[in-house]
C-alpha atoms as a PDB file:
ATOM      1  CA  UNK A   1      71.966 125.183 161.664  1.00  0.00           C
ATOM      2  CA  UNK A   2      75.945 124.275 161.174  1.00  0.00           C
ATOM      3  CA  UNK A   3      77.375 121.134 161.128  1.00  0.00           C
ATOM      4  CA  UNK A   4      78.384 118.954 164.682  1.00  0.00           C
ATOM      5  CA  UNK A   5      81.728 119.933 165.956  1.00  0.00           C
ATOM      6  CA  UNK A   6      84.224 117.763 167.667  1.00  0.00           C
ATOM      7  CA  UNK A   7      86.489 115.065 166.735  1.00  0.00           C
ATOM      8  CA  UNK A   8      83.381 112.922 164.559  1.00  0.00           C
ATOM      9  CA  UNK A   9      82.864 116.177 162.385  1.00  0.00           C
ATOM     10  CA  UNK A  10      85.826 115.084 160.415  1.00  0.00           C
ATOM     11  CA  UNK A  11      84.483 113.795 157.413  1.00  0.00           C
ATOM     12  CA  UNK A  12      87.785 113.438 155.060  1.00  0.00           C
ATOM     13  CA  UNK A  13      88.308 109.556 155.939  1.00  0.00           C
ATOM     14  CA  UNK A  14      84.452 108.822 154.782  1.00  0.00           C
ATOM     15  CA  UNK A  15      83.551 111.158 151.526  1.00  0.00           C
ATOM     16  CA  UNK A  16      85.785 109.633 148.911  1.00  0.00           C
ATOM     17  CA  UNK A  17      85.916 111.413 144.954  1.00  0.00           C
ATOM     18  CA  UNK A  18      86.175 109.095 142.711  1.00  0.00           C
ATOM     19  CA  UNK A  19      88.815 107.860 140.458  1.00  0.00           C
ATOM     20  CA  UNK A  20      86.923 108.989 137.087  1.00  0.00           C
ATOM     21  CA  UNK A  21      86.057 112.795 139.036  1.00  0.00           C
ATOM     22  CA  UNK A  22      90.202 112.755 140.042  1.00  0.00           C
ATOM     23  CA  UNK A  23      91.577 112.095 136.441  1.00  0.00           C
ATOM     24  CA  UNK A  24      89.027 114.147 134.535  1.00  0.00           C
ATOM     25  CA  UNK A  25      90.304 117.423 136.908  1.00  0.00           C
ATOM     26  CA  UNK A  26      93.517 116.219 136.667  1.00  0.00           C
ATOM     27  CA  UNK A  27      93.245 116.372 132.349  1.00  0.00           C
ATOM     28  CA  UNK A  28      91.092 119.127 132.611  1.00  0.00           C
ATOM     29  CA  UNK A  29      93.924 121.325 134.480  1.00  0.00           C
ATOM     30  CA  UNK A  30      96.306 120.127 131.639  1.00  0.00           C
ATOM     31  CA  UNK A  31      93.952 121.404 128.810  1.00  0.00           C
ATOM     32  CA  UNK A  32      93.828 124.652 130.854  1.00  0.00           C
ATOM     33  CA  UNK A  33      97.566 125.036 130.713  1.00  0.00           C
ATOM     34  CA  UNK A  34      97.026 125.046 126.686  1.00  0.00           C
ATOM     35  CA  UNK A  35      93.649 127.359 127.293  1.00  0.00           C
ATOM     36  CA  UNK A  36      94.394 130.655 124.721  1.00  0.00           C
ATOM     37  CA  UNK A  37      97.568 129.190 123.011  1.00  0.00           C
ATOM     38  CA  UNK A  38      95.652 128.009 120.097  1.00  0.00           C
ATOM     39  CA  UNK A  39      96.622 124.518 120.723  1.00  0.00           C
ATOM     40  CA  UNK A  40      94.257 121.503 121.134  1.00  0.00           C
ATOM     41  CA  UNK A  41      95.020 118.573 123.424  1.00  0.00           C
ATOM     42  CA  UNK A  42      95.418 115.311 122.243  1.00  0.00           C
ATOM     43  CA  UNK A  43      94.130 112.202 123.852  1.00  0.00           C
ATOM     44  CA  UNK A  44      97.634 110.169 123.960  1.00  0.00           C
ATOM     45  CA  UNK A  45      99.019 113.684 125.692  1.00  0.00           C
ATOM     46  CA  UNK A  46      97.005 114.167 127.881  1.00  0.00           C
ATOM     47  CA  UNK A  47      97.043 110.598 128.679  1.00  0.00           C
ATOM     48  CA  UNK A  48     100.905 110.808 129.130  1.00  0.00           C
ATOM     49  CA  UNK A  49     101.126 114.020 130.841  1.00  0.00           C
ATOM     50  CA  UNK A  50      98.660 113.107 133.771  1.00  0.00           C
ATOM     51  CA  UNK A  51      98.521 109.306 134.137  1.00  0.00           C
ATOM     52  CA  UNK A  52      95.495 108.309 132.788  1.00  0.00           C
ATOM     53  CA  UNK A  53      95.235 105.186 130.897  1.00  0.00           C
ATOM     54  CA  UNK A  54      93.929 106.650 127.179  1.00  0.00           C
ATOM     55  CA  UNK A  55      91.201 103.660 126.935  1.00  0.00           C
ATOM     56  CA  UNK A  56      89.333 105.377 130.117  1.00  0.00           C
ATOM     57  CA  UNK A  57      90.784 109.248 129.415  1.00  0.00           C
ATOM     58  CA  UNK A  58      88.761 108.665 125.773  1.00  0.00           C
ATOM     59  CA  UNK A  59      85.750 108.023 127.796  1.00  0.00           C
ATOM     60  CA  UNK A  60      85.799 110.914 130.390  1.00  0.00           C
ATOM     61  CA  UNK A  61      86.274 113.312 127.176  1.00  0.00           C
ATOM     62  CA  UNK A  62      83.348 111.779 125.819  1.00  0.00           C
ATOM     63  CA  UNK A  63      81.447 112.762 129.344  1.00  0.00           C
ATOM     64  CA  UNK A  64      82.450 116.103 129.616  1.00  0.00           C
ATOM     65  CA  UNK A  65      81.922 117.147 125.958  1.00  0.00           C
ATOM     66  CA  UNK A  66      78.671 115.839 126.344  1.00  0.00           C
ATOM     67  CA  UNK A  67      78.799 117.761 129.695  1.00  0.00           C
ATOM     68  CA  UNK A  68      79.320 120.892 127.690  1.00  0.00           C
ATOM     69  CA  UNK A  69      82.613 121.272 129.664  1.00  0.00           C
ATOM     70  CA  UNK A  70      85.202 120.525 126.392  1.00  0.00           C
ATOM     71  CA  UNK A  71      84.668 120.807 123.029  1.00  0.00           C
ATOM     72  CA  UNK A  72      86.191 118.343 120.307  1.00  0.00           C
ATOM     73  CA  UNK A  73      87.206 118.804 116.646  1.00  0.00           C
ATOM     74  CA  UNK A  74      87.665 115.668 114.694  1.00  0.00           C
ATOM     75  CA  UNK A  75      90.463 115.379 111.922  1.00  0.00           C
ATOM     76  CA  UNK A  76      94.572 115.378 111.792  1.00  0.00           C
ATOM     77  CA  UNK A  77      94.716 118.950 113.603  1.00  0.00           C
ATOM     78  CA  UNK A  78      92.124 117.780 115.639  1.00  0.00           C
ATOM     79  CA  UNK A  79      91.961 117.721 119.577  1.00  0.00           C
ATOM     80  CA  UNK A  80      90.039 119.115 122.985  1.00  0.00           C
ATOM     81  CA  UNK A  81      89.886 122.285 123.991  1.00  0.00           C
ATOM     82  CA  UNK A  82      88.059 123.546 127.095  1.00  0.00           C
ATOM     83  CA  UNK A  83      84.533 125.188 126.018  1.00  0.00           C
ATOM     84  CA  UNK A  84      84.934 127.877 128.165  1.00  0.00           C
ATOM     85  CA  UNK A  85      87.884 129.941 130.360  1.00  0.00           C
ATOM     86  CA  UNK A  86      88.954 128.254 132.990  1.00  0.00           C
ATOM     87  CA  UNK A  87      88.358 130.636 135.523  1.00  0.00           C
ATOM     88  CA  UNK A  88      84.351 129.603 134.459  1.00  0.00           C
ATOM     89  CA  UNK A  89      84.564 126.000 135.241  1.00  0.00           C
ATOM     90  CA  UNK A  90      84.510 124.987 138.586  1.00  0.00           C
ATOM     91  CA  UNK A  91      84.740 122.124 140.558  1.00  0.00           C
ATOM     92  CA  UNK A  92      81.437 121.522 140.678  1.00  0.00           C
ATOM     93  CA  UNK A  93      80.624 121.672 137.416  1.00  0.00           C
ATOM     94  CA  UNK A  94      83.058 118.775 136.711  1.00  0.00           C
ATOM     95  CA  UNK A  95      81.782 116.584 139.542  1.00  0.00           C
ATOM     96  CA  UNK A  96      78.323 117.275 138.556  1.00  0.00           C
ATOM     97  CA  UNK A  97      79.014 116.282 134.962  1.00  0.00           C
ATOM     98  CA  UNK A  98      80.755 112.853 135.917  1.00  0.00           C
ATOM     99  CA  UNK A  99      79.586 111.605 138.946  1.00  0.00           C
ATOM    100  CA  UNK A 100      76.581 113.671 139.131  1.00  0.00           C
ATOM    101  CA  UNK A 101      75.182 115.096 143.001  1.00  0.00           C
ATOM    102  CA  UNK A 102      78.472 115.620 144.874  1.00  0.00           C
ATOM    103  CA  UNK A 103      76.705 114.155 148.168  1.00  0.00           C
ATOM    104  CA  UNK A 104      73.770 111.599 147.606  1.00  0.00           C
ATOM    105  CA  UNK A 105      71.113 111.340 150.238  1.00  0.00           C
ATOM    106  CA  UNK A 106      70.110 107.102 150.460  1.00  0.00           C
ATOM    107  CA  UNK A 107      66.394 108.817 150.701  1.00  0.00           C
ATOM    108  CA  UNK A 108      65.418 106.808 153.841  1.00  0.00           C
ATOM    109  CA  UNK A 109      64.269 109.313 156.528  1.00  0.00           C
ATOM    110  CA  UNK A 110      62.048 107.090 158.776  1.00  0.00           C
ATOM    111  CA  UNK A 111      62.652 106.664 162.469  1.00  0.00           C
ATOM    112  CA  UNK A 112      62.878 109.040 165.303  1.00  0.00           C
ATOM    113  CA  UNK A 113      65.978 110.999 164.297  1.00  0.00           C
ATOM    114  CA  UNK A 114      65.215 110.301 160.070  1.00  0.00           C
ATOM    115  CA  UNK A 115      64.171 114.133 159.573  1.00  0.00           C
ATOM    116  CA  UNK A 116      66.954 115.616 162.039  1.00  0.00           C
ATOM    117  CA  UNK A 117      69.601 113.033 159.706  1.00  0.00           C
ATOM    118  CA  UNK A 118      67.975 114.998 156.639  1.00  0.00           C
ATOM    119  CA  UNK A 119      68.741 118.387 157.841  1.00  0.00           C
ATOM    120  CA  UNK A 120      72.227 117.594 158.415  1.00  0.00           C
ATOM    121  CA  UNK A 121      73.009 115.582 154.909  1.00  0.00           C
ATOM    122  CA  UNK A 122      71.077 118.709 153.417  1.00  0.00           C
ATOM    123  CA  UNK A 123      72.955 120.967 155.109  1.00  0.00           C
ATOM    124  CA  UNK A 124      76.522 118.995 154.444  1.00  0.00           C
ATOM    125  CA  UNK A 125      75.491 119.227 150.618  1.00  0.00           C
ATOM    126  CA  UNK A 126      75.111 122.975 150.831  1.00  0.00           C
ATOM    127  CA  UNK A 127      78.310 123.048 151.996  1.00  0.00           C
ATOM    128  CA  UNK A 128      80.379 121.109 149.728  1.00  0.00           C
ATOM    129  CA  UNK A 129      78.375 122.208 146.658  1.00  0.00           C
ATOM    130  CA  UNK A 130      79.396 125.839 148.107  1.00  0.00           C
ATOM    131  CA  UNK A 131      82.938 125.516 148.168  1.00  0.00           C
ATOM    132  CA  UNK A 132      83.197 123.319 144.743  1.00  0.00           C
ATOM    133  CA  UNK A 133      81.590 126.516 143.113  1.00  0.00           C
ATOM    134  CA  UNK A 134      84.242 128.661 144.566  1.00  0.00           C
ATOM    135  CA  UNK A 135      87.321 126.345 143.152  1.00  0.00           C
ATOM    136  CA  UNK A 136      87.885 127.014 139.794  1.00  0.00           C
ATOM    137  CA  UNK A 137      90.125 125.760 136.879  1.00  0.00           C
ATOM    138  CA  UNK A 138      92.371 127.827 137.204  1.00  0.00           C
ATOM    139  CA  UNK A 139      93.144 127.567 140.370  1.00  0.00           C
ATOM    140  CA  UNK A 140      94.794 123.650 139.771  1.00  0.00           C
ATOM    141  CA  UNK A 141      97.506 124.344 137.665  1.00  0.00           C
ATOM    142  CA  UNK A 142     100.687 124.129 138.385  1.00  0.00           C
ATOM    143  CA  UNK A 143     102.194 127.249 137.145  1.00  0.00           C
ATOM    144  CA  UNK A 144     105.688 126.372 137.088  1.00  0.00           C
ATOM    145  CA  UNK A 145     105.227 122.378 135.848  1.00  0.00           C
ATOM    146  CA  UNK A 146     105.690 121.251 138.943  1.00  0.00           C
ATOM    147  CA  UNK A 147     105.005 121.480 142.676  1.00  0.00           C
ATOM    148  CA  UNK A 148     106.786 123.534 144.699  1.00  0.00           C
ATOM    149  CA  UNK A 149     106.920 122.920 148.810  1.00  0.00           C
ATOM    150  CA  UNK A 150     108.370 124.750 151.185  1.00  0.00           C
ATOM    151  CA  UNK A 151     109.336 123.512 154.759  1.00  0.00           C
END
């Protein structure tokens, strides 16, 4: 069973990531940059480096520490450090760690189409969980410090 096609299959303009799932990839892909240099990431850094106000960026490390996605060492040469390579940690382990399932279902599946809307919501899950398993890390930094486009 795939998903409808035609113009109404287009889901960009409805599934939105949220601001909290954005900036922790976004400081995530910075601490990956330092991943094997022996340096640790500091908050006001990272906070600098991709836009994140430090008040909320503190919070997000506390989630994915917690999340087993970063690890944290206290003191004057303290910092973050990502737990693991980066090529291990994928998209959706970060989603899953700060927002949880990457599609929610609202659970009502009465009516005469209810079970048919179920299929398709499952099958839209499988999906997206599928392809945030095969984005890694790795793959969203920015080798050369910034973006290069071509035209």
């Amino acid at each position: 069973m795939g998903l409808p096609a035609g113009p109404r299959a287009d889901f960009s303009t409805s599934v939105k990531i949220s601001v909290k799932v954005d900036y922790a990839c976004r400081v995530l892909a910075e601490m990956a940059r330092l991943h094997g240099s022996g340096h640790l990431a500091q908050i006001d850094q990272l906070a600098q480096a991709e836009a994140v106000p430090a008040n909320f960026l503190a919070q997000i490390l506390g989630e994915l520490r917690e999340g087993g996605l970063i690890v944290s060492k206290r003191g004057i040469q303290g910092g973050y450090a990502l737990a693991r390579p980066p090529e291990q940690i994928t998209l959706f382990d970060i989603m899953k760690v700060i927002d949880g399932e990457l599609l929610e279902f609202s659970g009502n599946y009465g009516g005469r189409t209810g079970r048919r809307m179920k299929e398709i919501w499952t099958d839209l899950r499988a999906t997206l969980d599928a392809k945030a398993r095969d984005c890694t890390l790795d793959t969203f930094v920015t080798k050369t410090g910034s973006a290069m486009y071509h035209i």
